[in-house]
Protein backbone atom coordinates (compact mmCIF):
# COMPACT_ATOMS: atom_id res chain seq x y z
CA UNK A 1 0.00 0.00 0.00
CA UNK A 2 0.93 3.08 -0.81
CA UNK A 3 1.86 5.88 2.11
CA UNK A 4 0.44 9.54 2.33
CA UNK A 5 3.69 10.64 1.26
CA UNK A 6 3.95 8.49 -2.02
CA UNK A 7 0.25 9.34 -3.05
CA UNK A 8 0.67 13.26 -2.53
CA UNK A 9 3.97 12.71 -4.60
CA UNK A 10 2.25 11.57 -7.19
CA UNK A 11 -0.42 13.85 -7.19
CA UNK A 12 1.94 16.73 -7.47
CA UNK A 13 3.71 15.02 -10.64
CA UNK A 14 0.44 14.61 -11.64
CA UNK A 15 -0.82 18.10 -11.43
CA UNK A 16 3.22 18.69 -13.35
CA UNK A 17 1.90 16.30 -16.01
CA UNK A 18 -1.59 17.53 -16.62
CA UNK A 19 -0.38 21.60 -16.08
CA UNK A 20 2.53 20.71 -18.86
CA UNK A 21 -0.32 18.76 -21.12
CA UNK A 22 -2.62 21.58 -20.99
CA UNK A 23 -0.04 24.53 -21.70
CA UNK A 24 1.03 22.35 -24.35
CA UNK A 25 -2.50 22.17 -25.90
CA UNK A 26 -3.13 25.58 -25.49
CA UNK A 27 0.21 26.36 -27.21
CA UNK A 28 -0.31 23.65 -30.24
CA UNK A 29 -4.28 25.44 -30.48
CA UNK A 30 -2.55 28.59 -31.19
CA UNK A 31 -0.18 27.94 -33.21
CA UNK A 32 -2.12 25.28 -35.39
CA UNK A 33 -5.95 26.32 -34.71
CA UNK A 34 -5.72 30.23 -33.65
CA UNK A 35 -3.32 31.68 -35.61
CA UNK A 36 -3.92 30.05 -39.32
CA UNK A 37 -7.66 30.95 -38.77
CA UNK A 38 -7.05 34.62 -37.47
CA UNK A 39 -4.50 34.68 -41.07
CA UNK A 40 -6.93 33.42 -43.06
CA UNK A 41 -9.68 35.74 -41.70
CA UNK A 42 -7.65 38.59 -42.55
CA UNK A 43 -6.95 37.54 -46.24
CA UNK A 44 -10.54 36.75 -46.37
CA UNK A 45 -11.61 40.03 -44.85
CA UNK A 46 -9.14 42.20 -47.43
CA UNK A 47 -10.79 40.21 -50.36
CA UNK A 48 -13.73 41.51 -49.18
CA UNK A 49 -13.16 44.86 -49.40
CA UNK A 50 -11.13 44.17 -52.56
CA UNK A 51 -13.90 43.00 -54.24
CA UNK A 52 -16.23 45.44 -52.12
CA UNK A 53 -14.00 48.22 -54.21
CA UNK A 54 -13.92 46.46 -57.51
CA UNK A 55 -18.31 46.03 -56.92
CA UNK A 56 -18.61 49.72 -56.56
CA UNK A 57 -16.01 50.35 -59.76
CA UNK A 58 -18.30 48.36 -61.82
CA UNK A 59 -21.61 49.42 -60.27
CA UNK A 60 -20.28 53.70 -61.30
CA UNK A 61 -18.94 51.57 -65.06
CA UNK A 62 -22.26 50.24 -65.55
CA UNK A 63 -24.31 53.39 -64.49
CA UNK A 64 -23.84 55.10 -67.97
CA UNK A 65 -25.50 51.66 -69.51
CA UNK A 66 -28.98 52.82 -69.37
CA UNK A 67 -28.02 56.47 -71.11
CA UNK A 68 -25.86 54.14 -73.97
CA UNK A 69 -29.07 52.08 -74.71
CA UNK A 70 -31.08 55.26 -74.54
CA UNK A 71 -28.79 56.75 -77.21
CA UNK A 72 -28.50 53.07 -79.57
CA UNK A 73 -32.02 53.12 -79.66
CA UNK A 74 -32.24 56.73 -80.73
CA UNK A 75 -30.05 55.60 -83.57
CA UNK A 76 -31.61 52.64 -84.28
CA UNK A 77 -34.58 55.31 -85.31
CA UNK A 78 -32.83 57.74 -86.74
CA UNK A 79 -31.25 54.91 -88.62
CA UNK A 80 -34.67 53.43 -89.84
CA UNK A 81 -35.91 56.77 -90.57
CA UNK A 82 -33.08 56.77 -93.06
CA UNK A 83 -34.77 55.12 -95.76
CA UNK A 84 -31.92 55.45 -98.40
CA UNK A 85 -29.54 52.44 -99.44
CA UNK A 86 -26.28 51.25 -99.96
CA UNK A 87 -26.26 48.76 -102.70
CA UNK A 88 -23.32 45.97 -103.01
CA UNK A 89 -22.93 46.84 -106.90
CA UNK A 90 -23.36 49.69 -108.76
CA UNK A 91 -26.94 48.64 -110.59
CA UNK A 92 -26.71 50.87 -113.49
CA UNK A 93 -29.50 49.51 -115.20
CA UNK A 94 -31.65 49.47 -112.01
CA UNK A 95 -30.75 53.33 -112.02
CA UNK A 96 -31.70 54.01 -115.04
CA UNK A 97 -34.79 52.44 -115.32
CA UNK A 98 -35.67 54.82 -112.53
CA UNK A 99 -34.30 58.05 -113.91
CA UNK A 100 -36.23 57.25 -117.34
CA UNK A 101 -39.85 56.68 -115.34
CA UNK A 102 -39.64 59.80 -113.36
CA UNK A 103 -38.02 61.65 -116.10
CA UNK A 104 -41.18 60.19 -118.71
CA UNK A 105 -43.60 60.75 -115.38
CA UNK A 106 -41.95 65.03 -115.49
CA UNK A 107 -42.06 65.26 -118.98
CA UNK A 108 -38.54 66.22 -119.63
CA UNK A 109 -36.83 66.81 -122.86
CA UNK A 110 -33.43 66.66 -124.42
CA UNK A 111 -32.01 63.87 -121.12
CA UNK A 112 -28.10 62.78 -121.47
CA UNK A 113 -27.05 60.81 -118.89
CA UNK A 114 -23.22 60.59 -118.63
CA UNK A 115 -21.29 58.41 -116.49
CA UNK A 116 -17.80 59.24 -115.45
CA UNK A 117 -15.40 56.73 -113.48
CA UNK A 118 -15.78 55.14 -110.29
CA UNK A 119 -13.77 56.43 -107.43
CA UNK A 120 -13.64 54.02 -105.01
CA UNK A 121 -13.04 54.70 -101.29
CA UNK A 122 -12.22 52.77 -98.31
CA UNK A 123 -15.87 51.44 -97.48
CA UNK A 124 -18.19 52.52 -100.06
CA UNK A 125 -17.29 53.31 -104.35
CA UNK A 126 -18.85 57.02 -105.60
CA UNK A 127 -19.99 56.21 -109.19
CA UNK A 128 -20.12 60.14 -110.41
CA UNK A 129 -22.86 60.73 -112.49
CA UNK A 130 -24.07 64.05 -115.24
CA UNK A 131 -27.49 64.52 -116.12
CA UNK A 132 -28.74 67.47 -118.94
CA UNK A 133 -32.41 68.05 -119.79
CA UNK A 134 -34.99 70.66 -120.55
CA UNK A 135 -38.46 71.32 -119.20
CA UNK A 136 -40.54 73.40 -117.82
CA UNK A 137 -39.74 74.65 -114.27
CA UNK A 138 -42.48 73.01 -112.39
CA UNK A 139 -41.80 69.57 -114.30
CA UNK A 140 -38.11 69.87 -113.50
CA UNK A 141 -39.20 70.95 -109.42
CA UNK A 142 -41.05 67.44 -109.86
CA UNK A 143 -38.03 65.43 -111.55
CA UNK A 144 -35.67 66.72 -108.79
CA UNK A 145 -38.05 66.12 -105.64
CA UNK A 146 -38.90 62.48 -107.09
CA UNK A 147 -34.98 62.23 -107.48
CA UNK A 148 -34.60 62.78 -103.90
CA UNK A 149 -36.75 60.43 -102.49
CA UNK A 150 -35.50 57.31 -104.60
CA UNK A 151 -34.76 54.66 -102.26
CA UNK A 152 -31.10 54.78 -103.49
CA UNK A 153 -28.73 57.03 -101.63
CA UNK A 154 -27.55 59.85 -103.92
CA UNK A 155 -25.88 62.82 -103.43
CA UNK A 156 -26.09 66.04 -105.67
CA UNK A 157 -22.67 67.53 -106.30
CA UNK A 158 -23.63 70.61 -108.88
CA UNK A 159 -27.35 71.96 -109.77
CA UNK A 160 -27.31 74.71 -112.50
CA UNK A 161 -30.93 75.88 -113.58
CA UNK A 162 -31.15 78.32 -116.74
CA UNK A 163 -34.12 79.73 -118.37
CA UNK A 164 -34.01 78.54 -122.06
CA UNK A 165 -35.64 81.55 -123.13
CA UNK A 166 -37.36 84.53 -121.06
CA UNK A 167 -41.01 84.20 -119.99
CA UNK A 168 -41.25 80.82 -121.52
CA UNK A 169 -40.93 79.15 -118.58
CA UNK A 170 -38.70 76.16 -119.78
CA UNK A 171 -34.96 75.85 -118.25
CA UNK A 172 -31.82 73.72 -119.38
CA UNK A 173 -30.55 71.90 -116.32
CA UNK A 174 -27.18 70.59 -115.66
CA UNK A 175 -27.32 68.27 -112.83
CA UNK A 176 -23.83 66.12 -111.57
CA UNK A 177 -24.53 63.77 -108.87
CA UNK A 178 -22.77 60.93 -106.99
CA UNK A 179 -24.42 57.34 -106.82
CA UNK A 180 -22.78 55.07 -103.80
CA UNK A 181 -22.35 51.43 -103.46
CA UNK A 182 -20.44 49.46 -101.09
CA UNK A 183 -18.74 46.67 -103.90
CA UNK A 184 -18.36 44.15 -101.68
């Protein structure tokens, strides 16, 4: 049996042991439990208010979006409002055709329609174009207002309106224009 003596001497070793165990714990909790966590809550906190930052960057970006879509909209009918075209190819005949009917439809007289050379650009080709005839000056008002609103976009470069005689009421006209198309 063990004495009084030998029992409190292992009690105090004891209370060494389990003192030492838990200091040793707590130590190995800090340094493996307490301290990576505390780390990683502070890189996890800063990429928080990184991306916190970066949100409110985008969120001032993407205010202007509504006002953009506004404006490409406005386009989009200005655009379709814009009833004139940009053919692929020149469509001479097509032309033509169209110049003779409205000419026929003004009663003109005396019509010569020369072509020069195509001058071709970086995204479109101007196919220059001189037109001569004789009419009356409401007829010709007709002939140039039909002109204008041919689906084909045209663009007048030189307009020269002379009275053929005085108080006759017919004119020569010299008209040079530009045709477009995108010869693609």
């Amino acid at each position: 049996m063990r004495t009084l003596q030998s029992q409190a001497g292992w009690c105090a070793r004891a209370q060494w042991v389990l003192g030492t165990s838990v200091m040793t714990l707590c130590a190995a909790f800090y340094l493996f439990g307490y301290r990576p966590s505390t780390a990683r809550l502070g890189q996890l906190r800063a990429q928080i208010d990184m991306k916190a930052r970066e949100l409110e960057s985008n969120q001032r970006e993407t205010a202007v979006r509504p006002r953009l879509e506004a404006e490409v909209a406005d386009m989009k009918r200005r655009l379709a409002r814009f009833h004139k075209q940009l053919p692929k190819q020149v469509e001479w005949g097509q032309f033509l055709n169209d110049i003779t009917v409205l000419r026929d439809q003004a009663n003109l007289r005396d019509c010569h329609i020369v072509q020069a050379g195509a001058k071709p650009n970086d995204l479109f080709v101007e196919f220059p174009i001189n037109v001569k005839f004789q009419g009356d000056f409401l007829s010709v008002f007709s002939f140039l207002r039909q002109m204008e609103q041919m689906p084909r976009l045209t663009r007048v470069r030189d307009l020269t309106v002379k009275a053929k005689e005085p108080g006759s009421g017919v004119v020569d006209v010299s008209l040079s224009m530009n045709i477009y198309y995108t010869e693609r």
